[in-house]
Every structure is written in C-alpha cells, then in structure tokens.
C-alpha atoms as a PDB file:
ATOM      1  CA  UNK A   1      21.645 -75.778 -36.339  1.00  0.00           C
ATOM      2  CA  UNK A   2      19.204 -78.246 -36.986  1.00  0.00           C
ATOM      3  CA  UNK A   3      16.656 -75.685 -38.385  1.00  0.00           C
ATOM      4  CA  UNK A   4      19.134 -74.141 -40.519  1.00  0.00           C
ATOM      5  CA  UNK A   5      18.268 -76.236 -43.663  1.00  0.00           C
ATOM      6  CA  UNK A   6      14.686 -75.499 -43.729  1.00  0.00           C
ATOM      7  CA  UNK A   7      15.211 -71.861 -43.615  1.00  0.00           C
ATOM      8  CA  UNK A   8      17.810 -72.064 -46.520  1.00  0.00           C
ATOM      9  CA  UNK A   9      14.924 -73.936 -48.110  1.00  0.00           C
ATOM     10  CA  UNK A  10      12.677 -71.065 -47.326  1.00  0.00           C
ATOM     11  CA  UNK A  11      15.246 -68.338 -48.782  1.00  0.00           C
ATOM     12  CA  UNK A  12      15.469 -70.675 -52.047  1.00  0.00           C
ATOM     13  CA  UNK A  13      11.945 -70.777 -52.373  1.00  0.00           C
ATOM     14  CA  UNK A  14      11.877 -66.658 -52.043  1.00  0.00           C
ATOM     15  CA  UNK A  15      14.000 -66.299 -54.234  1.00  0.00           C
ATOM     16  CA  UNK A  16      12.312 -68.667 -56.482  1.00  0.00           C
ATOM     17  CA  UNK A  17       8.869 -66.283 -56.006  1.00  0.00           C
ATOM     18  CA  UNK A  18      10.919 -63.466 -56.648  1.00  0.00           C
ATOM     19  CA  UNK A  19      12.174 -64.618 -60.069  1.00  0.00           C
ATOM     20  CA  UNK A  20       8.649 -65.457 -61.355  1.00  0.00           C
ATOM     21  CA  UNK A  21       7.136 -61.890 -59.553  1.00  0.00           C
ATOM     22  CA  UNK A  22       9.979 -59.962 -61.120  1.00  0.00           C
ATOM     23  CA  UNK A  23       9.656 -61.430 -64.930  1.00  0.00           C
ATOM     24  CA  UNK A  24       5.898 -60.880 -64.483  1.00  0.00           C
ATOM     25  CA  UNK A  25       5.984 -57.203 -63.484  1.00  0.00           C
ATOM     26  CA  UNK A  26       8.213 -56.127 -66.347  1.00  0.00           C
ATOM     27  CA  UNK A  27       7.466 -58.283 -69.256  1.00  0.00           C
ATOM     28  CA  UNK A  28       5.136 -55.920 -70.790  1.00  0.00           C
ATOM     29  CA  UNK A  29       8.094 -53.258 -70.001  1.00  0.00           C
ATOM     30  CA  UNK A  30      10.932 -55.201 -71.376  1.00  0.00           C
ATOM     31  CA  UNK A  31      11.601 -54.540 -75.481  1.00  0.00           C
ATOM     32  CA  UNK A  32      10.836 -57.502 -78.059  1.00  0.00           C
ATOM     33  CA  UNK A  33      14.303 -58.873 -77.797  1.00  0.00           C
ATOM     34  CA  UNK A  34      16.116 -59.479 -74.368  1.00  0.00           C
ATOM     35  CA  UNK A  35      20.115 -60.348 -73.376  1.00  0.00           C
ATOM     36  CA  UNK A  36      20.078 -63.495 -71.971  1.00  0.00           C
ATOM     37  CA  UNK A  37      23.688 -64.066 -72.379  1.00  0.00           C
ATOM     38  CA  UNK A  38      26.613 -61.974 -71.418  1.00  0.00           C
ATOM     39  CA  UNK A  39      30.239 -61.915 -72.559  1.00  0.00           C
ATOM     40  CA  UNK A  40      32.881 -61.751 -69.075  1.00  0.00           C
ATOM     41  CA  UNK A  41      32.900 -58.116 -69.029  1.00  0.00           C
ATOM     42  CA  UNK A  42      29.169 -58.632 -68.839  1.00  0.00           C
ATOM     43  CA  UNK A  43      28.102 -56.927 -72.296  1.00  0.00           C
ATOM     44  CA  UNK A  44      25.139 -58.402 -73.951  1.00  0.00           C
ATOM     45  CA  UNK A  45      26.060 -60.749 -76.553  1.00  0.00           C
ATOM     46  CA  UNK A  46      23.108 -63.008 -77.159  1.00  0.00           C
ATOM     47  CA  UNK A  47      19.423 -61.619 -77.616  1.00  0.00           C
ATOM     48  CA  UNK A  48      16.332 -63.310 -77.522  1.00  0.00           C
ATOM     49  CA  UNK A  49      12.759 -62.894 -78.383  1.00  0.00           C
ATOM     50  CA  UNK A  50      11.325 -61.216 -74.686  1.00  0.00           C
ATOM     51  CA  UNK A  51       9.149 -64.431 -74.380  1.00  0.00           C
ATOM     52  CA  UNK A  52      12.123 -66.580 -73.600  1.00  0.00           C
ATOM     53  CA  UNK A  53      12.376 -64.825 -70.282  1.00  0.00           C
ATOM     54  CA  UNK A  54       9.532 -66.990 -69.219  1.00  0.00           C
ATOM     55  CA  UNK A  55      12.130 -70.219 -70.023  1.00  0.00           C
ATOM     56  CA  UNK A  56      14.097 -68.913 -67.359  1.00  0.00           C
ATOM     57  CA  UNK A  57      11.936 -69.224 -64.772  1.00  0.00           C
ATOM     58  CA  UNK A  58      10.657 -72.768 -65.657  1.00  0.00           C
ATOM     59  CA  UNK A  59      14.907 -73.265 -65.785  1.00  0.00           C
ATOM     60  CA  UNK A  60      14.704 -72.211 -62.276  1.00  0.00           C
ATOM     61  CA  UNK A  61      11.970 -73.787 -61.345  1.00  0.00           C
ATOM     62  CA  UNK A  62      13.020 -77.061 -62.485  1.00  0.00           C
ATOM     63  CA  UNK A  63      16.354 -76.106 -60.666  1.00  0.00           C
ATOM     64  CA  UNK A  64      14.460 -75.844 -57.214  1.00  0.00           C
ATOM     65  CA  UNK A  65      12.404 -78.717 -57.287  1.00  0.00           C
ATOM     66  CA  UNK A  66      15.355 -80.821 -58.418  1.00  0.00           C
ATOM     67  CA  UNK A  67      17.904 -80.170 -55.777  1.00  0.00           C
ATOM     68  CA  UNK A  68      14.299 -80.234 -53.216  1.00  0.00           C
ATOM     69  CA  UNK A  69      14.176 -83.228 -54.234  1.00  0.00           C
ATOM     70  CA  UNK A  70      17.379 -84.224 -53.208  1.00  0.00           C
ATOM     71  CA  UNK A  71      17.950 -82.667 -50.025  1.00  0.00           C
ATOM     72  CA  UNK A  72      14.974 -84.584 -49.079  1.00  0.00           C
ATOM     73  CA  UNK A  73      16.584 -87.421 -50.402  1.00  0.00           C
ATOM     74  CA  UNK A  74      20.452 -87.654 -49.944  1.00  0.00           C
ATOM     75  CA  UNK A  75      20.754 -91.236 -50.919  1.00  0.00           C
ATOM     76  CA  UNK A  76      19.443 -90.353 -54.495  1.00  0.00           C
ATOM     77  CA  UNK A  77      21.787 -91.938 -57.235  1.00  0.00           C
ATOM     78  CA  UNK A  78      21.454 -88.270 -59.251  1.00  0.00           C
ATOM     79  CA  UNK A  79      23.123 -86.494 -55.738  1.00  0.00           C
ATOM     80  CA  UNK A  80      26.671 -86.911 -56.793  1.00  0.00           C
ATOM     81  CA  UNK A  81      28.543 -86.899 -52.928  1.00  0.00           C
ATOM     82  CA  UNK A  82      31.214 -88.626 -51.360  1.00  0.00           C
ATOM     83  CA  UNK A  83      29.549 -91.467 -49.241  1.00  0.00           C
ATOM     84  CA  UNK A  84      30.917 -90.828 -46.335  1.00  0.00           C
ATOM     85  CA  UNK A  85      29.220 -87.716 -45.999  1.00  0.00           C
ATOM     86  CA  UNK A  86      26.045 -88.787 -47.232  1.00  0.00           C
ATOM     87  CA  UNK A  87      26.509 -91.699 -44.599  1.00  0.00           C
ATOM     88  CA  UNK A  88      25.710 -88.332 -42.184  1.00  0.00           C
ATOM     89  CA  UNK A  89      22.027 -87.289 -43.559  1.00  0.00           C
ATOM     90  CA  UNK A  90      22.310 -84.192 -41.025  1.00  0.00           C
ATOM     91  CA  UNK A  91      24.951 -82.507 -42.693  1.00  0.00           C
ATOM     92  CA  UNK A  92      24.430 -83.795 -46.086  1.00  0.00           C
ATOM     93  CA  UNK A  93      21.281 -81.999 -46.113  1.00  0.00           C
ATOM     94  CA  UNK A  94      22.781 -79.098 -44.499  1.00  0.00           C
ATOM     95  CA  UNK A  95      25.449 -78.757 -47.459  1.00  0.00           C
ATOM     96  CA  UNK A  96      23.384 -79.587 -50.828  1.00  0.00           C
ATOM     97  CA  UNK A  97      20.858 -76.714 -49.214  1.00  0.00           C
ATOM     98  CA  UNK A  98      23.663 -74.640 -48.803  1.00  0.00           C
ATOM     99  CA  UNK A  99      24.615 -75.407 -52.619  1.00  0.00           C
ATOM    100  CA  UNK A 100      20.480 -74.980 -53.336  1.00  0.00           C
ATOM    101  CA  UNK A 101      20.787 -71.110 -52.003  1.00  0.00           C
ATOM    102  CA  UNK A 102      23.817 -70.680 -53.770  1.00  0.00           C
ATOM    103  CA  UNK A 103      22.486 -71.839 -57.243  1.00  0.00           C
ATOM    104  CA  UNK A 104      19.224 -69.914 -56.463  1.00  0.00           C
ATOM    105  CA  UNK A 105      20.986 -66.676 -55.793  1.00  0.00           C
ATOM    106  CA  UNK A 106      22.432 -67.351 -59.335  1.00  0.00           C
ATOM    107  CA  UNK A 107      19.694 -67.645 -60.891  1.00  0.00           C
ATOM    108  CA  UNK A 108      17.917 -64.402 -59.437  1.00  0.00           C
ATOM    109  CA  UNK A 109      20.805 -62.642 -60.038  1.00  0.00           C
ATOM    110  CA  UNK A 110      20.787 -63.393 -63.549  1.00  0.00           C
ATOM    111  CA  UNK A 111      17.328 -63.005 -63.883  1.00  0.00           C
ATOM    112  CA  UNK A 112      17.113 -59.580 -62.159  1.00  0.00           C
ATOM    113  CA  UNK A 113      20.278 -58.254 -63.943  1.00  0.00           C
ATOM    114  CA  UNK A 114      18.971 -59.756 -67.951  1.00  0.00           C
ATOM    115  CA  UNK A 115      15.757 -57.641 -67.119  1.00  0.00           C
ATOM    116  CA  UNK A 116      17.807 -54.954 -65.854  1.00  0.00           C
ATOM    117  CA  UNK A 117      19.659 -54.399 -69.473  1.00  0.00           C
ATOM    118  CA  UNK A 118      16.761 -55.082 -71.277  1.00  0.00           C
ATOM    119  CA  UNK A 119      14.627 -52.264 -69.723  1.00  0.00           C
ATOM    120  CA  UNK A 120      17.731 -50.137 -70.026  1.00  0.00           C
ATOM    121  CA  UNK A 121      18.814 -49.796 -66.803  1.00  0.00           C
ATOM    122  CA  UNK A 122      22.249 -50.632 -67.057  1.00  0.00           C
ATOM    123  CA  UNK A 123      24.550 -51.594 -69.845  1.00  0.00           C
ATOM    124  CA  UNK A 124      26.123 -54.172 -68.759  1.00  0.00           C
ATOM    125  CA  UNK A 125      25.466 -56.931 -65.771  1.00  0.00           C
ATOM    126  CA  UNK A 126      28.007 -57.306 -62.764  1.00  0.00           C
ATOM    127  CA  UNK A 127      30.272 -59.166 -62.108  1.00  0.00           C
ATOM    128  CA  UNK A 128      27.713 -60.455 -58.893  1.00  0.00           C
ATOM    129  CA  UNK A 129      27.511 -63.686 -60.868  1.00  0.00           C
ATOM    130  CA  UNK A 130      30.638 -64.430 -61.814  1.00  0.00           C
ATOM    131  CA  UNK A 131      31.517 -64.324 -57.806  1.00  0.00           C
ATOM    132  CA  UNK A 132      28.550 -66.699 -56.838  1.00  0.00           C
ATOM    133  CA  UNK A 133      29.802 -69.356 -59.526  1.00  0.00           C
ATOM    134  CA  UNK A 134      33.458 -68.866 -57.791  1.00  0.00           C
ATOM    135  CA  UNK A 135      31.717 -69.437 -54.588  1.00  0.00           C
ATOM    136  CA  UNK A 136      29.989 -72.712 -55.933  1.00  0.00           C
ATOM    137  CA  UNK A 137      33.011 -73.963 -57.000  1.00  0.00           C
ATOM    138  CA  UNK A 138      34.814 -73.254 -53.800  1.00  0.00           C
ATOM    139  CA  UNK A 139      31.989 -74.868 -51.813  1.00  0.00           C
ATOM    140  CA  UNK A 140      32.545 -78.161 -53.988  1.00  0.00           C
ATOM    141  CA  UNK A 141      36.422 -78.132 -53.685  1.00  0.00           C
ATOM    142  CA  UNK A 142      36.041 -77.148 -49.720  1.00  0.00           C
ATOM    143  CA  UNK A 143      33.505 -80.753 -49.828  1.00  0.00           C
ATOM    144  CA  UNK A 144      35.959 -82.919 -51.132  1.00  0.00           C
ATOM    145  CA  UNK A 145      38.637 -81.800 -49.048  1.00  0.00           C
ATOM    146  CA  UNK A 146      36.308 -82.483 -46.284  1.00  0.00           C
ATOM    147  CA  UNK A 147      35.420 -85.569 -47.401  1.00  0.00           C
ATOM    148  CA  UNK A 148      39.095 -86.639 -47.632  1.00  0.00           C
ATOM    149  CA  UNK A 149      40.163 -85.422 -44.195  1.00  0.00           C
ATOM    150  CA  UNK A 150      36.989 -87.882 -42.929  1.00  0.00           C
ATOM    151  CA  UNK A 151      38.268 -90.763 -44.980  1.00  0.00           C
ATOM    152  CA  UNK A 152      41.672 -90.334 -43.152  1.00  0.00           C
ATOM    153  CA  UNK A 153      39.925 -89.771 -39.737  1.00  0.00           C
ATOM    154  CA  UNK A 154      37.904 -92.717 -40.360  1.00  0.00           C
ATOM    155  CA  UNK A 155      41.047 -94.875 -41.625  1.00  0.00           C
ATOM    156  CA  UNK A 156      43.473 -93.846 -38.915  1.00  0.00           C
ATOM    157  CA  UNK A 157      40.717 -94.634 -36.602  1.00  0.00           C
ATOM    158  CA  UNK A 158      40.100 -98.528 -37.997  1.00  0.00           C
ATOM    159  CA  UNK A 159      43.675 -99.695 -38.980  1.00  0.00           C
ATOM    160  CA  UNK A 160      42.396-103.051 -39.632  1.00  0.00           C
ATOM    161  CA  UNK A 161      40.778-102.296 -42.749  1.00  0.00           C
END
C-alpha cells in the first residue's frame, strides 16, 4: 500500500506520454480545424485551428506537474484539503494521486476522443468523460465525508476540547 502512490504517479505520467505521442502521430492527419469542445450529447460544437491541439498537451502538462507538485508536497497552501487529513501525509498523498490519475485519464480521454472526430473516426465523443468528471466529483464528496467522520472520531475521542 505504500507503493501504491508512486505507481499511480507512473500511470499519470503514461498517460501524460501518451497524450503528447498521440497528438504527434496524427497532427499531420488531422484537418485544419479540430473539435475541441463538445455539447453533452458529445457533438462538436467548437472548432479550432489543428495547431491548438498542441495547447492541450501543454494544458496537461501543466496539469501533471502541478498536482506532482503537490503530492510531493501536501502541506502546500494551493492543495485545498481538510487538515486533518493532510495531518496524515501517507494517505494524503495516496488520495490527491488518486485525484492526479483521475484528472489524467480526463485529459487523455479528451485528447484521444477530439483527435478521434477530427480524423473522422467517429461523430461524436462518449460519454467516457462525462463519467470520469462524475467520478471526480464523487471522490471529493466521498473526502469530505471522510474528513468529517475523522473530526467526530477525533472529537469523541478528546472531550475536553
């Protein structure tokens, strides 16, 4: 269990690769103006000159070293956590690389699938992203209900205070 947050790091990073490795195999593929925005129903409703595809990946990029950043430093003022479970640097790292894989998945995902409709491969993205943002904000509900049920452990435990 220990280990577990430096192989989420390693799947982030991946999928990081991946993004960048995908963009640079089909740019010359992709027409001169790419989706990069989807209604819910996940028809392109925003197009883009193909070079902005390359923003993307420095968006993701910036992503990943950001929340890097932060799992290797929990007490950062821009990680926004309840303190009692950054008081626990074990399993605050363990959950904001959890969140890291989740927001990197995203970001593949909507790299793959905005490629994907602009080389004509489908009409339309799935709904795959729409689920993983569900997920994310399940994940941050799930934390603060954790976070309250160790406030109330920690309060029923010390009376006096």
């Amino acid at each position: 269990m220990k280990k577990l947050p430096f192989y989420l790091k390693i799947v982030s990073f991946v999928l990081l690769i991946f993004i960048w490795d995908y963009i640079f195999i089909n740019y010359r593929n992709l027409p001169l103006s790419v989706p990069i925005h989807f209604d819910w129903d996940g028809k392109p409703n925003f197009f883009v000159p193909r070079i902005m595809i390359w923003f993307l990946a420095g968006v993701a990029t910036f992503i990943y070293l950001l929340i890097f950043y932060l799992t290797k430093n929990i007490n950062s003022p821009m990680l926004k956590m309840p303190q009692n479970i950054k008081d626990n640097t074990m399993k605050a790292e363990r959950i904001v690389s959890i969140f890291h894989l989740i927001i990197m998945l995203i970001l593949t995902v909507i790299t793959y699938e905005s490629i994907a409709v602009g080389l004509g491969k489908y009409d339309a993205v799935s709904p795959v992203t729409n689920y993983l943002i569900v997920v994310l904000f399940l994940g941050v509900i799930a934390m603060m209900i954790y976070s309250y049920m160790i406030s109330k452990r920690s309060v029923s435990q010390n009376p006096l205070n």
